[in-house]
Protein backbone atom coordinates (compact mmCIF):
# COMPACT_ATOMS: atom_id res chain seq x y z
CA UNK A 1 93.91 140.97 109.73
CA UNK A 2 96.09 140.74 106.79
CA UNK A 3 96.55 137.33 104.97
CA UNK A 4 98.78 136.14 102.02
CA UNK A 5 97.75 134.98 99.41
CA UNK A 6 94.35 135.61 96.93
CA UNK A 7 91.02 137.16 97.93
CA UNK A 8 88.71 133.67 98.27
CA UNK A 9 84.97 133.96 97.63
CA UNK A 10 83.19 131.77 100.19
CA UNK A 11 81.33 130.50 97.36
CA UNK A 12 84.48 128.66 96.20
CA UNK A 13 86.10 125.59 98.56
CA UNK A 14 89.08 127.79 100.14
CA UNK A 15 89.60 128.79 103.59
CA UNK A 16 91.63 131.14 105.51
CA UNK A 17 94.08 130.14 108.36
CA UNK A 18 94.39 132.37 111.20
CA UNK A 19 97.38 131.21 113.77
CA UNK A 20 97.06 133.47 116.80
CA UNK A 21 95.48 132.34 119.47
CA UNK A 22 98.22 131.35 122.52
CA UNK A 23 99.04 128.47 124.70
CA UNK A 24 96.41 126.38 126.25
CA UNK A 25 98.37 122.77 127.12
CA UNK A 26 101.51 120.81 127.20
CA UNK A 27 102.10 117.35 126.51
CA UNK A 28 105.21 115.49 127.14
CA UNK A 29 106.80 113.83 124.31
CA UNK A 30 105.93 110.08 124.95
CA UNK A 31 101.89 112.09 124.21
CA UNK A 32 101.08 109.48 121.80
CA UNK A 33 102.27 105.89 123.10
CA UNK A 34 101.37 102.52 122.35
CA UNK A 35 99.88 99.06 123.04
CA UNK A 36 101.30 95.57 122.94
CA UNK A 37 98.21 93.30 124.37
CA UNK A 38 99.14 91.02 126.72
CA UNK A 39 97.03 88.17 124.72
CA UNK A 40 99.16 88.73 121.64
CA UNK A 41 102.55 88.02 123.89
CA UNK A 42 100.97 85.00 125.84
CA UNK A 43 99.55 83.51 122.97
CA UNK A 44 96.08 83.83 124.56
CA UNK A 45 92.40 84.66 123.17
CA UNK A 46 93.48 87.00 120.54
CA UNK A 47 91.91 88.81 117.15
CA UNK A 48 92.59 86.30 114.50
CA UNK A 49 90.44 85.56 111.50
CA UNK A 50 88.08 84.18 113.50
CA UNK A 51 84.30 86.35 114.09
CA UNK A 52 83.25 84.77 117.62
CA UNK A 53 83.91 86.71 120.69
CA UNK A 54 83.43 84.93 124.56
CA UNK A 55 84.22 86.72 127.47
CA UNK A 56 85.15 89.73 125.48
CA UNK A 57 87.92 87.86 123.96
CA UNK A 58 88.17 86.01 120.71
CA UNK A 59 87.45 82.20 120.54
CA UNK A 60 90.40 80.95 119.36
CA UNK A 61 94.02 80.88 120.53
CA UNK A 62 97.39 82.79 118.50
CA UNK A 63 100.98 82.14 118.49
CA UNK A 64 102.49 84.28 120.89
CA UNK A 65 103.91 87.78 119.24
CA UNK A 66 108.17 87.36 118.76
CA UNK A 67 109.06 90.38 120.78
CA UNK A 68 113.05 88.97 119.42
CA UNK A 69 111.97 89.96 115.91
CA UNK A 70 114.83 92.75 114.45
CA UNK A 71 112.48 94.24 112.42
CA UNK A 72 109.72 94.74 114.66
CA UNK A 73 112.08 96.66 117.31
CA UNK A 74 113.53 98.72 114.16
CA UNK A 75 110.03 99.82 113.01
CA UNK A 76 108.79 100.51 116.75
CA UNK A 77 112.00 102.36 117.77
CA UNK A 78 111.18 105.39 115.35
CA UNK A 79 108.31 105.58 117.45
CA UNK A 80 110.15 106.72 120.57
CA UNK A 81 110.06 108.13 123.24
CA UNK A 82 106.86 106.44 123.95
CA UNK A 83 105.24 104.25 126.95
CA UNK A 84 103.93 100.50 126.10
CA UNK A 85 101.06 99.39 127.69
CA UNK A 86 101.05 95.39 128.24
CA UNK A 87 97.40 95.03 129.32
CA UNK A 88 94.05 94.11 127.99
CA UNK A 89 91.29 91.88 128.61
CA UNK A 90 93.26 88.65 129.42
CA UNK A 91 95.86 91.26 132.39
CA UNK A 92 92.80 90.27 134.65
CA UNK A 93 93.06 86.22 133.82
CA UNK A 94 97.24 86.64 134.55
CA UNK A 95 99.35 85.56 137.83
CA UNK A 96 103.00 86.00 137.70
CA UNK A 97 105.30 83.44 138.84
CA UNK A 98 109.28 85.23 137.75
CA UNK A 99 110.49 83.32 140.71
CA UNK A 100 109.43 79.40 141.73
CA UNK A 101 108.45 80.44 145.40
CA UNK A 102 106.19 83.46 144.27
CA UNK A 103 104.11 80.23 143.95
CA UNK A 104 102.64 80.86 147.43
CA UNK A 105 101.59 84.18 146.69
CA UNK A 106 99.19 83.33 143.88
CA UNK A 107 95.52 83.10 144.39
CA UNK A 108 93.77 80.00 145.10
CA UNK A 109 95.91 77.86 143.18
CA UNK A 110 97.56 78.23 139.63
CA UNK A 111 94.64 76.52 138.25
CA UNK A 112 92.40 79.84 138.62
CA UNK A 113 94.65 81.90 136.36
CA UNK A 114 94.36 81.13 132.83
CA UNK A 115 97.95 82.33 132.14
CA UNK A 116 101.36 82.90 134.06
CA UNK A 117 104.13 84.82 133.27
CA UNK A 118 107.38 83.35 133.73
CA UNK A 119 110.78 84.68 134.45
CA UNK A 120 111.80 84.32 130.51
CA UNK A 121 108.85 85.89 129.29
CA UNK A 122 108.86 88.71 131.84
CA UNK A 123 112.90 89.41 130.56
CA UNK A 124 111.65 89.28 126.76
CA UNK A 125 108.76 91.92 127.51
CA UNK A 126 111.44 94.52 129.55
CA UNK A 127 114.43 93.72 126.71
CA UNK A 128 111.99 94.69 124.48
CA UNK A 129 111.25 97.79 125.81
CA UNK A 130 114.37 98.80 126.75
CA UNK A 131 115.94 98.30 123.08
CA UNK A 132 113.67 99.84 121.20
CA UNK A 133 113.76 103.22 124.02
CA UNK A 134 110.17 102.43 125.40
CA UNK A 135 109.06 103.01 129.19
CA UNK A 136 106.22 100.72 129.92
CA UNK A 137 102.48 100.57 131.94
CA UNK A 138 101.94 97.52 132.93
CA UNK A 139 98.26 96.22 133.69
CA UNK A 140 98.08 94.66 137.64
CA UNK A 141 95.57 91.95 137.59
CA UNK A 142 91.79 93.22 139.65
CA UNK A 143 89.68 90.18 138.40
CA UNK A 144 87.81 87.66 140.05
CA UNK A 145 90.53 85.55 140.92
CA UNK A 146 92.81 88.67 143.16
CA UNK A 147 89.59 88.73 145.07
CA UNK A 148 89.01 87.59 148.65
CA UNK A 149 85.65 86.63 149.95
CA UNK A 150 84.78 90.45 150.88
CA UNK A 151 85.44 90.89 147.47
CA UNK A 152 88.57 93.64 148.02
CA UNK A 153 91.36 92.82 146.26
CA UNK A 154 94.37 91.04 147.30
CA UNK A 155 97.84 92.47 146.45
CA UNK A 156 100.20 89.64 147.35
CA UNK A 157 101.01 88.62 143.67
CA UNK A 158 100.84 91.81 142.53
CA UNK A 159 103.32 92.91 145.57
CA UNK A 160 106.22 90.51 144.51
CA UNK A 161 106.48 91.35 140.92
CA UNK A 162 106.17 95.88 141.74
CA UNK A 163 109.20 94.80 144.07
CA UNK A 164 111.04 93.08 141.74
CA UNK A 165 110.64 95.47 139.00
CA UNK A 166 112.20 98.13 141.06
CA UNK A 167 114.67 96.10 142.94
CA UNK A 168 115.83 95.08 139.03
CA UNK A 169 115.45 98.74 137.70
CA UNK A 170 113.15 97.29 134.67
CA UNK A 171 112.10 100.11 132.18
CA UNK A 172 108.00 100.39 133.78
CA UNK A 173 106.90 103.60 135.41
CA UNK A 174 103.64 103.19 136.17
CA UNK A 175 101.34 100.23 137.19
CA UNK A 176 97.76 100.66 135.82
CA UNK A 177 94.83 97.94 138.19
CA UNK A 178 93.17 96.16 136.32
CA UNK A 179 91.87 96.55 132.88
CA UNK A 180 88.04 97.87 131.88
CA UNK A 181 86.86 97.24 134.86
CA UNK A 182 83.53 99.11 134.85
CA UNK A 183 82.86 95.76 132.27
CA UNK A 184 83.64 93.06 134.55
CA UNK A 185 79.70 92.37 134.63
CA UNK A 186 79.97 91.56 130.86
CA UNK A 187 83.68 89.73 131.20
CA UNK A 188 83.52 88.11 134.26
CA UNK A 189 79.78 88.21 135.14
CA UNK A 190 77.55 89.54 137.36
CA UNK A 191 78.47 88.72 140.55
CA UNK A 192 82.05 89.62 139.90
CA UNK A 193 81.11 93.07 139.68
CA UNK A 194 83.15 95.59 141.02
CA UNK A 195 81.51 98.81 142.72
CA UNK A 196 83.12 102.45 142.63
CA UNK A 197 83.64 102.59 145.60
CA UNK A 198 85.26 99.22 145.97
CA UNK A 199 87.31 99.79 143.32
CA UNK A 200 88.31 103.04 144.78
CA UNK A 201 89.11 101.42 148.23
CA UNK A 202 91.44 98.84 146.56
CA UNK A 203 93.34 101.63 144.47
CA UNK A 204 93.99 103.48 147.45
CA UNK A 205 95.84 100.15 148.76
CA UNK A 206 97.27 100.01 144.94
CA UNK A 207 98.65 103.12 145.39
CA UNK A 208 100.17 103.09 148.46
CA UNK A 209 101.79 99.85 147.33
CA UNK A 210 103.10 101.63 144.33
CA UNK A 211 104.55 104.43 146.18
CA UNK A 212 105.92 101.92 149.21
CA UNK A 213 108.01 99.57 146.77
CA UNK A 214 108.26 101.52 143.38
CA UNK A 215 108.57 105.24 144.47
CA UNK A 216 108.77 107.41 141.53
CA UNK A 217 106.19 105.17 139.32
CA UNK A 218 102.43 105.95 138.83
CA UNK A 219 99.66 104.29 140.09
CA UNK A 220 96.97 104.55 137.02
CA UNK A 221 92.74 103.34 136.95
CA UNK A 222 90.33 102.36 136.24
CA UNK A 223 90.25 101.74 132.80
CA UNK A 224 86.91 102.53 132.37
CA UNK A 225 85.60 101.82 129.07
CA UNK A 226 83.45 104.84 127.74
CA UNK A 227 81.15 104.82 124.52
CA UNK A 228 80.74 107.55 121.93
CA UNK A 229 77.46 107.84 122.76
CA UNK A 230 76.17 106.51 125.65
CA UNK A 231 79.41 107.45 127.76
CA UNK A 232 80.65 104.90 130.65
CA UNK A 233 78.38 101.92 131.19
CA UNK A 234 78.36 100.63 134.44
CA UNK A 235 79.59 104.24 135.69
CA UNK A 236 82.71 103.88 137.68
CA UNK A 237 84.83 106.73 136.95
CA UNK A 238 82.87 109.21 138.86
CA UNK A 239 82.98 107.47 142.46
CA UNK A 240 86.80 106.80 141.75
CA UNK A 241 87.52 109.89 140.44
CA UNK A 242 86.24 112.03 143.33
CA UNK A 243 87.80 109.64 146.21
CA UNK A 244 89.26 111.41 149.03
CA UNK A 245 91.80 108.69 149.22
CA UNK A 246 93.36 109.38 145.67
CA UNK A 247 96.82 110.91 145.60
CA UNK A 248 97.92 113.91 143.95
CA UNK A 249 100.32 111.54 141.64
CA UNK A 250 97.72 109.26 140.74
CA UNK A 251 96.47 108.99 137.24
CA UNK A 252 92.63 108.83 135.85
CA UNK A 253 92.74 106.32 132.94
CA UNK A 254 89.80 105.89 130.39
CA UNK A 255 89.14 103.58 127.24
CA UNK A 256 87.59 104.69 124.16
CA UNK A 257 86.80 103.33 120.65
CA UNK A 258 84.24 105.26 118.59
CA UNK A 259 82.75 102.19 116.59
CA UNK A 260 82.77 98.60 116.86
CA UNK A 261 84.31 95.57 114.54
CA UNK A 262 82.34 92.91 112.84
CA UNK A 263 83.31 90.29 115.32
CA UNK A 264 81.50 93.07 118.30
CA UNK A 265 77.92 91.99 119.42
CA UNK A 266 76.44 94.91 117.62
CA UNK A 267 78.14 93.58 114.34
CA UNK A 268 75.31 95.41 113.08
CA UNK A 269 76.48 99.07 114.29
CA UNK A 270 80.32 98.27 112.99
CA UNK A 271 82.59 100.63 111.41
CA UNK A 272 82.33 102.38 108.58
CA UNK A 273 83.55 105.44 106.77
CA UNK A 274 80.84 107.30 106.82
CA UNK A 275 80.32 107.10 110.53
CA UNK A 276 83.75 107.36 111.80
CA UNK A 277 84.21 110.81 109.31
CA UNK A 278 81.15 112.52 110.49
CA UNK A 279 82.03 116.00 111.97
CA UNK A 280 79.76 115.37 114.70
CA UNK A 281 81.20 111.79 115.40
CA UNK A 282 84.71 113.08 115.16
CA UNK A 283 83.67 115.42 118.02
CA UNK A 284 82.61 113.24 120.70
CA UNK A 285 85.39 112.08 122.41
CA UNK A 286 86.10 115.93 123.02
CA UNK A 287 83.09 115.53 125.31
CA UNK A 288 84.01 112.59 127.38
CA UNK A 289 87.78 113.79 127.39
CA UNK A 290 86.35 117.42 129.12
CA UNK A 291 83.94 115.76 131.25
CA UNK A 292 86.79 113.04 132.78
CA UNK A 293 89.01 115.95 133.45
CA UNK A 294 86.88 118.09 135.26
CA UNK A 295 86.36 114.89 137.32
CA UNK A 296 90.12 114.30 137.58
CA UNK A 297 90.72 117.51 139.97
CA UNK A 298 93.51 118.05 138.14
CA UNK A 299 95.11 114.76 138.12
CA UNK A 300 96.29 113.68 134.87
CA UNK A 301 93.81 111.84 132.46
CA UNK A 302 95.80 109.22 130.04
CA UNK A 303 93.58 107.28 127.61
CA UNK A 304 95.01 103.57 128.15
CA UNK A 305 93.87 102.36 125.17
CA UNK A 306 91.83 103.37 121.72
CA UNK A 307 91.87 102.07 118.07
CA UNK A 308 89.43 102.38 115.49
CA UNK A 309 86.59 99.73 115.97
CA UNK A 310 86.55 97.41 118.94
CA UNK A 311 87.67 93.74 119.01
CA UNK A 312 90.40 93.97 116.86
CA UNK A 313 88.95 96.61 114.39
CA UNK A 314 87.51 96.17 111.38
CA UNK A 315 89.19 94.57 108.21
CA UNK A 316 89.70 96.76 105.76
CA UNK A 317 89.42 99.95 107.31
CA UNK A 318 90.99 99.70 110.28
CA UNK A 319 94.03 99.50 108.39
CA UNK A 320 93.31 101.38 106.18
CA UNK A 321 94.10 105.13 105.14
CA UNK A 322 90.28 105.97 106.34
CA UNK A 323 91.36 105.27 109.68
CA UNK A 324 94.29 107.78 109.91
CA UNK A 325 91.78 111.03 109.27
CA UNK A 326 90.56 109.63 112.82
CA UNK A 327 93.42 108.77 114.57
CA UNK A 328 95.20 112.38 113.58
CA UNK A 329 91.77 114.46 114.21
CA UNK A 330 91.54 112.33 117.78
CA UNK A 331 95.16 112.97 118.63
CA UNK A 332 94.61 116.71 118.19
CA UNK A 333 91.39 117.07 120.51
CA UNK A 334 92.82 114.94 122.92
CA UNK A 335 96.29 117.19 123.38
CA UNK A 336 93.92 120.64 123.72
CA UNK A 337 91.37 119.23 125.77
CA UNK A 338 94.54 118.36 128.60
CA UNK A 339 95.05 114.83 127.97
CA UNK A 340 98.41 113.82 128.65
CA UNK A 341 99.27 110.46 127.00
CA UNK A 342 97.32 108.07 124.48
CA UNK A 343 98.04 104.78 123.89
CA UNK A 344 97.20 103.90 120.64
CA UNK A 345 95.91 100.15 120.45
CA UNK A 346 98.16 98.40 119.25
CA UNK A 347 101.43 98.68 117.70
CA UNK A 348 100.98 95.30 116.26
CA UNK A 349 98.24 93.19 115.90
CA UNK A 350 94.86 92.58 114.60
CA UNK A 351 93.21 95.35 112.10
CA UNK A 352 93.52 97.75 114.39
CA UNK A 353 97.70 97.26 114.53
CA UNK A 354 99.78 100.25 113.41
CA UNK A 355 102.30 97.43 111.98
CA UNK A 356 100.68 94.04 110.10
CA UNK A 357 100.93 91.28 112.90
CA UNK A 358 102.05 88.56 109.93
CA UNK A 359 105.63 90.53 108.69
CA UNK A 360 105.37 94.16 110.38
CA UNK A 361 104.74 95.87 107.12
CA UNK A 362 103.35 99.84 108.32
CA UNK A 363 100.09 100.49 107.69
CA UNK A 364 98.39 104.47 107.09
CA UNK A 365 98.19 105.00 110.53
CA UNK A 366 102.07 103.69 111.02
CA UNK A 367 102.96 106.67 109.04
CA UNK A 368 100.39 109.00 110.29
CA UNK A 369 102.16 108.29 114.07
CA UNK A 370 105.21 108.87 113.10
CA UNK A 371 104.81 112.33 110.92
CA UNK A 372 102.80 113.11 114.36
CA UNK A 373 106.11 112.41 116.99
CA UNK A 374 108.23 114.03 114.32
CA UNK A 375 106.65 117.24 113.99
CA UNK A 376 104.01 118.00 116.44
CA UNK A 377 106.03 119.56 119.53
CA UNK A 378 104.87 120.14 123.46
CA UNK A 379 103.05 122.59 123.00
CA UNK A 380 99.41 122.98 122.36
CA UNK A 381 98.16 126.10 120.91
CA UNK A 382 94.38 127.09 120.71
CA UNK A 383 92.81 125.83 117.58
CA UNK A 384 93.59 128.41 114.30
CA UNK A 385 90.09 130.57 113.31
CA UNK A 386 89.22 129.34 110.43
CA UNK A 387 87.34 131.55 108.10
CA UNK A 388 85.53 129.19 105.07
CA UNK A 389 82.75 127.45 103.37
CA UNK A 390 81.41 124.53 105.65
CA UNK A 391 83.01 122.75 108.53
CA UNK A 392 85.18 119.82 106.87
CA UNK A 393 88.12 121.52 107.41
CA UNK A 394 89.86 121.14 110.65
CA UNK A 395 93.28 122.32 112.04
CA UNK A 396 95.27 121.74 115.36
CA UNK A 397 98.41 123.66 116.06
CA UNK A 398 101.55 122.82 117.97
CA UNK A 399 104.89 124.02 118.53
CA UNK A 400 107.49 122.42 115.60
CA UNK A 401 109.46 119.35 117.37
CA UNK A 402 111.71 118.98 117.93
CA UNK A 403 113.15 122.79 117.75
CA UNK A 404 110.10 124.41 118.76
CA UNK A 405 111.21 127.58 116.43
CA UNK A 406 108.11 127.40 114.53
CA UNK A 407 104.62 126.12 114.41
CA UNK A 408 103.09 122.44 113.34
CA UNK A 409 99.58 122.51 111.60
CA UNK A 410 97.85 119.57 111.62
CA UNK A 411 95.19 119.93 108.69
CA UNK A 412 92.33 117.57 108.38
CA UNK A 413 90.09 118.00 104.99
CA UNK A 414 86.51 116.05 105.58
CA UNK A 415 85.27 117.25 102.09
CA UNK A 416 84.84 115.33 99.28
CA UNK A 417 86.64 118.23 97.09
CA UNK A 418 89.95 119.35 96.92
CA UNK A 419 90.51 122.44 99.77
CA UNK A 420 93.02 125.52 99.33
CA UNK A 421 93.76 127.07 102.23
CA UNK A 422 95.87 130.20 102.92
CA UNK A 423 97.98 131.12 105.96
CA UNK A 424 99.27 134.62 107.54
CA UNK A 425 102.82 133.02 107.20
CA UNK A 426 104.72 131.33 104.36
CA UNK A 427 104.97 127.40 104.84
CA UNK A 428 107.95 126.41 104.98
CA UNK A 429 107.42 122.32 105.11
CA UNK A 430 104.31 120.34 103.37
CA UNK A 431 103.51 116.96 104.40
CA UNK A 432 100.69 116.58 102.47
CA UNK A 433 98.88 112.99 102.41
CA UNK A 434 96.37 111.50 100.94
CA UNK A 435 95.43 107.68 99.67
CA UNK A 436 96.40 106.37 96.72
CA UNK A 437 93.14 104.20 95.66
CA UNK A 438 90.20 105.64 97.84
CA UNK A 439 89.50 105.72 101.50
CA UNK A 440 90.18 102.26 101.88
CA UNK A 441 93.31 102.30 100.32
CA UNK A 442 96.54 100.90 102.33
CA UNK A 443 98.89 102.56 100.16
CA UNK A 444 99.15 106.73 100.52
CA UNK A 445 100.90 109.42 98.70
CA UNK A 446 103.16 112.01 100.39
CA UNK A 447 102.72 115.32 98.06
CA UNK A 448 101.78 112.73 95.46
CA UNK A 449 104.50 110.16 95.99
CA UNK A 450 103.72 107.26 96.81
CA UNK A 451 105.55 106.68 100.55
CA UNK A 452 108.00 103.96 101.03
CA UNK A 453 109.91 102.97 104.26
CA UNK A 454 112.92 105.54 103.13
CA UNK A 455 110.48 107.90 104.91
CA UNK A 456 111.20 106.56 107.90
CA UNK A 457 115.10 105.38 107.96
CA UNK A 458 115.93 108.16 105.86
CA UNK A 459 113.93 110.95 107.74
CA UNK A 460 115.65 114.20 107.25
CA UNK A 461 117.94 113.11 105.05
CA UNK A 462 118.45 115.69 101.46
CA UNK A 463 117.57 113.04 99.33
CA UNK A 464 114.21 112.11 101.31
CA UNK A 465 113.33 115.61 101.64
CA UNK A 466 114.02 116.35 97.82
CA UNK A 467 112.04 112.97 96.58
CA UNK A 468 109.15 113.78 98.63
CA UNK A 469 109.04 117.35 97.67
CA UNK A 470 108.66 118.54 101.22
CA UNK A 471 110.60 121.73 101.04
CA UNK A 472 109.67 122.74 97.26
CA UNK A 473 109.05 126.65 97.35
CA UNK A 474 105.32 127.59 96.48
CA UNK A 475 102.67 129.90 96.87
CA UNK A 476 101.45 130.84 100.40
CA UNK A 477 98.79 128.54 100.47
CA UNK A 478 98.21 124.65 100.32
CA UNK A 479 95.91 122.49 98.36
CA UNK A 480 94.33 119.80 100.16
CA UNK A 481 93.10 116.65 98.19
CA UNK A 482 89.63 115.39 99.34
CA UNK A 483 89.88 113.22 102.25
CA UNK A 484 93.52 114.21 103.21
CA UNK A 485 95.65 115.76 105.57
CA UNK A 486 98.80 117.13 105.45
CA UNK A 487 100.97 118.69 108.08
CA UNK A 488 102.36 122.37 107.88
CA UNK A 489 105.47 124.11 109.21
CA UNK A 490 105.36 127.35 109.33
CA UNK A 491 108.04 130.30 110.47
């Protein structure tokens, strides 16, 4: 096979890029979508600067998130076309009362839920999501409190506000039950555990309620949190993936964070570099994400939500530069192995928050999303052969978006040196990234400028492409930094 370029000694740190292997998925172009929690927009239990943790929540209370903010909705609507998840720990502790006389339909009493969501609140979450081009999933509450004595799950809240979405033509197309629920036992307790094969039962009477009053939406469960290494505790997925009473439509949803914050019970275990860069790490969700879809039977498998470290992430790398190597390298396993959307927790909010929850400023991973909806296109190529020294270069290929004329290269370099690599075509773009003070930095350079906003409002534009020195004619070959990445577009 003939390359451009210089002969490379493998002794040296340069690698060869070879693009021809075909098509092996598509993903649609809302692929990577995001979070808003619903604690965050009540004002509930969430990540502050507080460490304690009850109930799998934080301790202490927030204002609620100003979804009326101009510059948040400017800053999330160059991340369209995406879905927004409202969901999270406190979905299951939620009744909805949009109307006064839904007041009969809620469980028990009003007491028992811990929040309600009110007709103005419910218009400020679909506003939201209409202005800034979002669809959303919304997260059904399957806690304690939806339960009858049997323990199945009772739809009559949940029944009123499906109808009303559809009867008002709000922007949400699919409906997921209940959040995490293989961790009830930890959330809720014991004895509010929910089987398999309960949970199954009730999503076959989710479903059918979906497709009844909201036809064209998705049902989506369960949720099911899985760990890097020990996979899903409290299995659930298997018994609910293989029900008989599934339909076709339906979607398998899975949670996944690969390390743990300080404020986590392990606090111990909690994030660093070192552990989230690890080859081998990295690697692990492709596991999980292979296993889930060969339980799926070829229903779609959309990972609800995943950030960087649980419970918020961790401060000062969560939101950081460190954590866009992950997110990017994550994104690309996830689109080969067949997932079909990822919802990145969250778009704002905690450490973990693409934007900073105080004034929306965008943080690595901000930037890393958006160079990712700009140029990675629909479809998903097999990974390039790459021909080199050691295995801390990796590289994911897509068709260009949105043209599709060309092909996207994501390249990842996990070495501590600088990388050259050389393609069988001439690139004809160069994103190349990397941080501007160390792994932890929160500032990053774009083919060594530092990036701005303009990179955003003014994408495309001659005088953006000219500052940032993305079209700049060059050899056939790239040089990586240590610890960057950089996308390619190549004829």
């Amino acid at each position: 096979m003939r390359y451009s370029g210089e002969n490379m000694s493998s002794k040296e740190n340069k690698y060869r890029i070879a693009l021809d292997g075909g098509k092996v998925a598509g993903v649609p172009p809302d692929f990577l979508s995001l979070t808003i929690d619903i604690s965050l927009i009540l004002g509930g239990h969430w990540w502050g600067e507080g460490k304690g943790t009850s109930k799998g929540v934080a301790k202490e209370r927030v204002e609620p998130l100003d979804l009326g903010d101009a510059r948040l909705a400017r800053l999330a609507r160059e991340l369209a076309p995406a879905m927004l998840r409202i969901g999270g720990t406190e979905a299951d502790r939620t009744g909805y009362r949009v109307k006064k006389k839904w007041a009969s339909t809620l469980a028990a009493s009003n007491s028992s839920y811990e929040y309600l969501i009110d007709k103005k609140l419910w218009k400020s979450v679909n506003a939201f999501a209409r202005k800034v081009g979002f669809e959303i999933l919304f997260v059904i509450g399957a806690g304690p409190m939806t339960r009858d004595g049997a323990g199945a799950w009772s739809s009559g809240n949940a029944r009123k506000l499906i109808a009303y979405a559809a009867k008002k033509k709000l922007p949400i197309t699919a409906w997921e039950l209940g959040n995490e629920v293989n961790g009830y036992p930890f959330v809720h307790g014991f004895r509010n555990r929910v089987s398999g094969a309960r949970y199954a039962e009730d999503f076959a009477d989710f479903s059918r309620l979906v497709r009844e009053l909201h036809p064209g939406a998705r049902a989506v469960g369960p949720g099911s949190s899985v760990w890097p290494v020990f996979g899903e505790v409290n299995p659930m997925l298997p018994a609910f993936a293989r029900s008989a009473k599934l339909s076709p439509t339906d979607v398998v949803s899975w949670h996944y964070y690969p390390q743990q914050s300080g404020r986590a019970f392990l606090a111990d275990r909690r994030a660093t570099e070192k552990r989230l860069l690890a080859p081998r790490r990295l690697d692990s969700v492709r596991k999980h994400a292979r296993s889930l879809r060969a339980l799926a039977g070829g229903r779609e498998c959309w990972m609800t939500e995943t950030g960087h470290a649980l419970y918020g992430g961790e401060s000062g790398l969560s939101d950081s530069y460190c954590s866009s190597i992950w997110w990017l390298d994550q994104l690309g396993v996830l689109a080969r192995e067949g997932t079909s959307r990822v919802f990145r927790q969250s778009l704002t909010g905690a450490d973990y928050g693409l934007l900073d929850q105080a004034g929306f400023a965008p943080r690595p991973d901000y930037y890393a999303s958006f160079l990712w909806k700009r140029l990675m296109g629909p479809d998903v190529f097999q990974s390039p052969k790459i021909e080199g020294p050691d295995n801390r270069l990796r590289a994911y290929r897509h068709s260009s978006a949105p043209s599709g004329d060309s092909s996207s290269v994501l390249l990842i370099n996990l070495g501590k040196r600088e990388a050259r690599v050389a393609f069988e075509g001439f690139p004809r773009e160069r994103y190349i990234v990397s941080p501007r003070r160390g792994l932890r930095s929160r500032d990053i350079l774009m083919n060594g400028i530092p990036v701005e906003e303009d990179l955003v409002f003014s994408w495309a534009k001659k005088r953006t492409i000219k500052k940032y020195g993305i079209h700049e004619a060059g050899e056939p070959f790239v040089e990586l930094p240590a610890y960057s990445y950089a996308f390619i577009v190549i004829d």
